[in-house]
Protein backbone atom coordinates (compact mmCIF):
# COMPACT_ATOMS: atom_id res chain seq x y z
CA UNK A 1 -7.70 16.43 7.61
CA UNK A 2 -9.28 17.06 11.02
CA UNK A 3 -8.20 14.76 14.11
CA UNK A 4 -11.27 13.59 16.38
CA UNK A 5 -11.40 14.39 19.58
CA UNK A 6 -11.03 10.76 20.03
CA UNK A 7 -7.66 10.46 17.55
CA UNK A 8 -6.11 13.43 20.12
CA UNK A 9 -6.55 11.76 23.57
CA UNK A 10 -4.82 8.30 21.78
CA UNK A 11 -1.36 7.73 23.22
CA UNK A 12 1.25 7.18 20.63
CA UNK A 13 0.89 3.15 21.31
CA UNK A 14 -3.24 3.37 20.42
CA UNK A 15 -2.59 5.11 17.52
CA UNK A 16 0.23 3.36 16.10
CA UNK A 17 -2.42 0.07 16.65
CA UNK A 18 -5.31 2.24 15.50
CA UNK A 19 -3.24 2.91 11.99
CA UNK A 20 -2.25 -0.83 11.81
CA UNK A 21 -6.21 -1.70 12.09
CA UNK A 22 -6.88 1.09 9.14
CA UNK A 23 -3.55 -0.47 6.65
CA UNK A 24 -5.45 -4.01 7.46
CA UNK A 25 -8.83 -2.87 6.59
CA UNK A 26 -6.99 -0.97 3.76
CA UNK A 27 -5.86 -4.09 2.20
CA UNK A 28 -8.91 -5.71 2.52
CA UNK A 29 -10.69 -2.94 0.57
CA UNK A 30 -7.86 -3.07 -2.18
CA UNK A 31 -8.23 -7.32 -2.06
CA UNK A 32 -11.93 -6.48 -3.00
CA UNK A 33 -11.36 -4.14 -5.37
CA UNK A 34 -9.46 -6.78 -7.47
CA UNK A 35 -11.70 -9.00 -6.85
CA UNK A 36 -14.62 -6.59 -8.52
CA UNK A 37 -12.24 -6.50 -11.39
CA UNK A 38 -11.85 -9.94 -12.19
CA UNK A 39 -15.71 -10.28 -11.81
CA UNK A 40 -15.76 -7.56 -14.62
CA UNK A 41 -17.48 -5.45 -11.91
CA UNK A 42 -15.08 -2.25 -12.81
CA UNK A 43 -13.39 -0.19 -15.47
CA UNK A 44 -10.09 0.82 -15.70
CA UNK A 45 -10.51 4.12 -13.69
CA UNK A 46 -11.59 2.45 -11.12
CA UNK A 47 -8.84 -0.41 -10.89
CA UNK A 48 -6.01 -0.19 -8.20
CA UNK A 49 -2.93 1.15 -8.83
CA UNK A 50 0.16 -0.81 -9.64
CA UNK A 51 2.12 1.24 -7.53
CA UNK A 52 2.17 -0.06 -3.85
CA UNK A 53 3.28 2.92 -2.05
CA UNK A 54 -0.02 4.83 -3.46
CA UNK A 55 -2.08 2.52 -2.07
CA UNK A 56 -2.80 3.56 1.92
CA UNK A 57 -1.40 0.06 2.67
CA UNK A 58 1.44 0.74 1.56
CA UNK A 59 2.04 4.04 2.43
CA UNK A 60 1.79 2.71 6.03
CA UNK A 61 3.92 -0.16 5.07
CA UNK A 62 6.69 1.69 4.44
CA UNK A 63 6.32 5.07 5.83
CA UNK A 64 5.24 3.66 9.39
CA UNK A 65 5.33 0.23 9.70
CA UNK A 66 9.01 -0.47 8.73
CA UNK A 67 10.06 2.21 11.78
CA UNK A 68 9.23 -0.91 13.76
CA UNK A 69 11.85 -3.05 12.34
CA UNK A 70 14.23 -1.57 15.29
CA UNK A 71 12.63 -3.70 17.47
CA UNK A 72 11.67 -7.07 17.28
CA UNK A 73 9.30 -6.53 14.72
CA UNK A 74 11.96 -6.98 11.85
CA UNK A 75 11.55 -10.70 10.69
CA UNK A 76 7.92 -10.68 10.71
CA UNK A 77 7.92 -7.13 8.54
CA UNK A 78 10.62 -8.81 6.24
CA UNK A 79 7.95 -11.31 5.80
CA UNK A 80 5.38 -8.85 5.03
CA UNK A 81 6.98 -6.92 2.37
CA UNK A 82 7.86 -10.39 0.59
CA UNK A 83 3.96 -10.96 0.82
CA UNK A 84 3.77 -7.61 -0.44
CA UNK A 85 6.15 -8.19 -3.40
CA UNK A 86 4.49 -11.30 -4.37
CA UNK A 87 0.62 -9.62 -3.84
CA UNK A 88 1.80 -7.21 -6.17
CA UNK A 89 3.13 -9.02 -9.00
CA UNK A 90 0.29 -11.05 -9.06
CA UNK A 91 -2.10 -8.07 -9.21
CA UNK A 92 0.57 -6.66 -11.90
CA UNK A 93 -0.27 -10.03 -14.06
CA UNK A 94 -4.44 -9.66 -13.71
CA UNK A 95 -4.23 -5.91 -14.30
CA UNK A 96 -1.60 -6.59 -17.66
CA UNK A 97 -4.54 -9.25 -18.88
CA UNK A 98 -7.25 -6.38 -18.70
CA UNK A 99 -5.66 -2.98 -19.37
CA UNK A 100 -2.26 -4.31 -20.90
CA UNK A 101 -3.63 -4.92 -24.48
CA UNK A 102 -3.92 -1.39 -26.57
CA UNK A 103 -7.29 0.22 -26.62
CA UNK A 104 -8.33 1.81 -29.86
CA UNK A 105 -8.87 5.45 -29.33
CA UNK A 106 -12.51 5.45 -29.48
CA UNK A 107 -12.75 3.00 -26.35
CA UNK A 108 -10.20 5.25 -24.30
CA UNK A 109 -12.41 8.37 -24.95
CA UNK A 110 -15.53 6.66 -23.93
CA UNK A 111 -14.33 4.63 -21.45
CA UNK A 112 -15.23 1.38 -23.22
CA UNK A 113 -14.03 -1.73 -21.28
CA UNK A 114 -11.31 -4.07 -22.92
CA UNK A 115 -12.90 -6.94 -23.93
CA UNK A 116 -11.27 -9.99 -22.84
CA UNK A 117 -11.27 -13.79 -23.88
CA UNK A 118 -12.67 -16.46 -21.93
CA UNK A 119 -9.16 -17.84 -21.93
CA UNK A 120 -7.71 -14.72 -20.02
CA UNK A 121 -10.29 -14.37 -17.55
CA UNK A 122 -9.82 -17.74 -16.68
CA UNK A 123 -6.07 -16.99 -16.04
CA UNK A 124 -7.17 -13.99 -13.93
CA UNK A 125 -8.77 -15.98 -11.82
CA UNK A 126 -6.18 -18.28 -11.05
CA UNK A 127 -3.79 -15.31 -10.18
CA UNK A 128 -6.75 -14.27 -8.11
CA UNK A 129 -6.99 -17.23 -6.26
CA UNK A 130 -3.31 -16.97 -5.81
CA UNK A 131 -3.34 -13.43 -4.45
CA UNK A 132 -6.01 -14.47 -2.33
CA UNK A 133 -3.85 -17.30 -0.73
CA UNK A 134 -0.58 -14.63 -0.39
CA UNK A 135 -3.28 -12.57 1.42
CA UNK A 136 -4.45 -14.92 3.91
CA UNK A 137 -1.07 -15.35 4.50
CA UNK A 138 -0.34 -11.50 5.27
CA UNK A 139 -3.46 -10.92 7.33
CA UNK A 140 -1.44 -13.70 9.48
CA UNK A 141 1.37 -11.62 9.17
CA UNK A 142 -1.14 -8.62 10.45
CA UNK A 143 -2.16 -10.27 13.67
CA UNK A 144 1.43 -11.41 14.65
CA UNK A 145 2.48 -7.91 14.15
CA UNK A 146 -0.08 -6.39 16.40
CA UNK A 147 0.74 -9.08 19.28
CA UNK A 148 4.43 -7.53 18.70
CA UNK A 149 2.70 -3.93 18.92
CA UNK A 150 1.30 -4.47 22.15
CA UNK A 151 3.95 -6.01 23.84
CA UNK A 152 6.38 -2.62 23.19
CA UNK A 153 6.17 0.06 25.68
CA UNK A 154 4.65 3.23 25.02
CA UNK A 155 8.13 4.71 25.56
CA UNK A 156 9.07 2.33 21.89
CA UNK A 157 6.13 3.89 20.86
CA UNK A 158 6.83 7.01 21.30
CA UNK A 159 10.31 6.87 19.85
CA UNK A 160 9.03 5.61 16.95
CA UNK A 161 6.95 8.50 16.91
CA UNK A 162 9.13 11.36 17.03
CA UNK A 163 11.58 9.43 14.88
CA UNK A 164 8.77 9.14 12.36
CA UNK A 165 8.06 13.05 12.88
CA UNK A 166 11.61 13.72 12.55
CA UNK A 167 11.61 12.56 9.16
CA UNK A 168 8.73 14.31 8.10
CA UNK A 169 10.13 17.55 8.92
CA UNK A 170 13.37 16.61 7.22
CA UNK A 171 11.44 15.72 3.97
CA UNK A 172 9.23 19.09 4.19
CA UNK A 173 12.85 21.14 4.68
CA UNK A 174 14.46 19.13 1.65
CA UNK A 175 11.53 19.67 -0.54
CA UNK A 176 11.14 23.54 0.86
CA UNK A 177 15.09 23.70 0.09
CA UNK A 178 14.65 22.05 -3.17
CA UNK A 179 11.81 24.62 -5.07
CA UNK A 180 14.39 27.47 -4.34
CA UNK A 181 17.23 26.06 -6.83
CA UNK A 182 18.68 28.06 -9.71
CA UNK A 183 21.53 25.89 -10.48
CA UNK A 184 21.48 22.70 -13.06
CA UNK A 185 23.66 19.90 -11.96
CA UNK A 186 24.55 18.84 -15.56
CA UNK A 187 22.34 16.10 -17.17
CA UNK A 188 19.67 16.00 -14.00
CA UNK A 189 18.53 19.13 -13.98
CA UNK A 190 15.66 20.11 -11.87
């Protein structure tokens, strides 16, 4: 993925806001996306996933935002990933109503949509409405934590930064480390 030339001249500060502004949009995008599913809009290859850490929220959630905890920034994060928790399981409950049920084989090899009753679509929507409400509520959550990213320094910034970098480098030298093992470690063998 190529940097633009205006991603390079950003000091760590921008682009830490500049990433915040992308997760925010990013949740937007995945807020619609439900939404398209509950309309019936969407098929199953096209729905979310349940995991939160695959969605590019998330990943920024907890692979960048939560380096911000050192600072003041760790009630209103708390407060995020309890959103986030709750966001999640209701997503969990519309995405068991529509994909939960087992497909007969023909429909998974044609990509036939489930059909469901009146009755569950209904309950969809109320989660819906419900995740809608928890979002509001994080998108508060967004704006408080961007007050609290421009009132650090760009020397918090910056440590945040290379600590962040620091762990990457660390991960790429454990999973480097890790694809060279010949020895089993009894029942979790790689």
């Amino acid at each position: 993925m190529a940097k633009s030339n205006l991603e390079k001249k950003m000091n760590s500060k921008e682009k830490n806001i500049d990433r915040l502004y992308k997760a925010r949009a990013a949740h937007i995008q995945w807020v619609n996306s439900i939404k398209l599913l509950v309309s019936g809009l969407t098929d199953q290859n096209k729905a979310p996933s349940l995991i939160v850490q695959e969605s590019p929220f998330g990943h920024w959630f907890y692979n960048e935002a939560l380096h911000f905890s050192k600072f003041n920034a760790s009630q209103v994060l708390s407060e995020m990933e309890e959103l986030i928790a709750a966001l999640y399981d209701d997503y969990t409950k519309i995405y068991m109503i529509y994909f939960g049920k087992k497909q007969g084989v023909l429909q998974n090899l044609f990509g036939a949509k489930t059909v469901v009753s009146s009755n569950d679509n209904e309950l969809a929507s109320v989660y819906y409405e419900n995740l809608l409400d928890l979002s509001d509520k994080l998108k508060k959550k967004f704006a408080t934590l961007e007050r609290q990213y421009f009132a650090l320094s760009l020397e918090q910034h910056e440590s945040v930064c290379i600590f962040s970098q620091s762990e990457q480098k660390l991960e790429v030298a454990a999973e480097t480390a890790d694809t060279g093992r010949s020895y089993s470690y009894g029942a979790r063998s790689y």
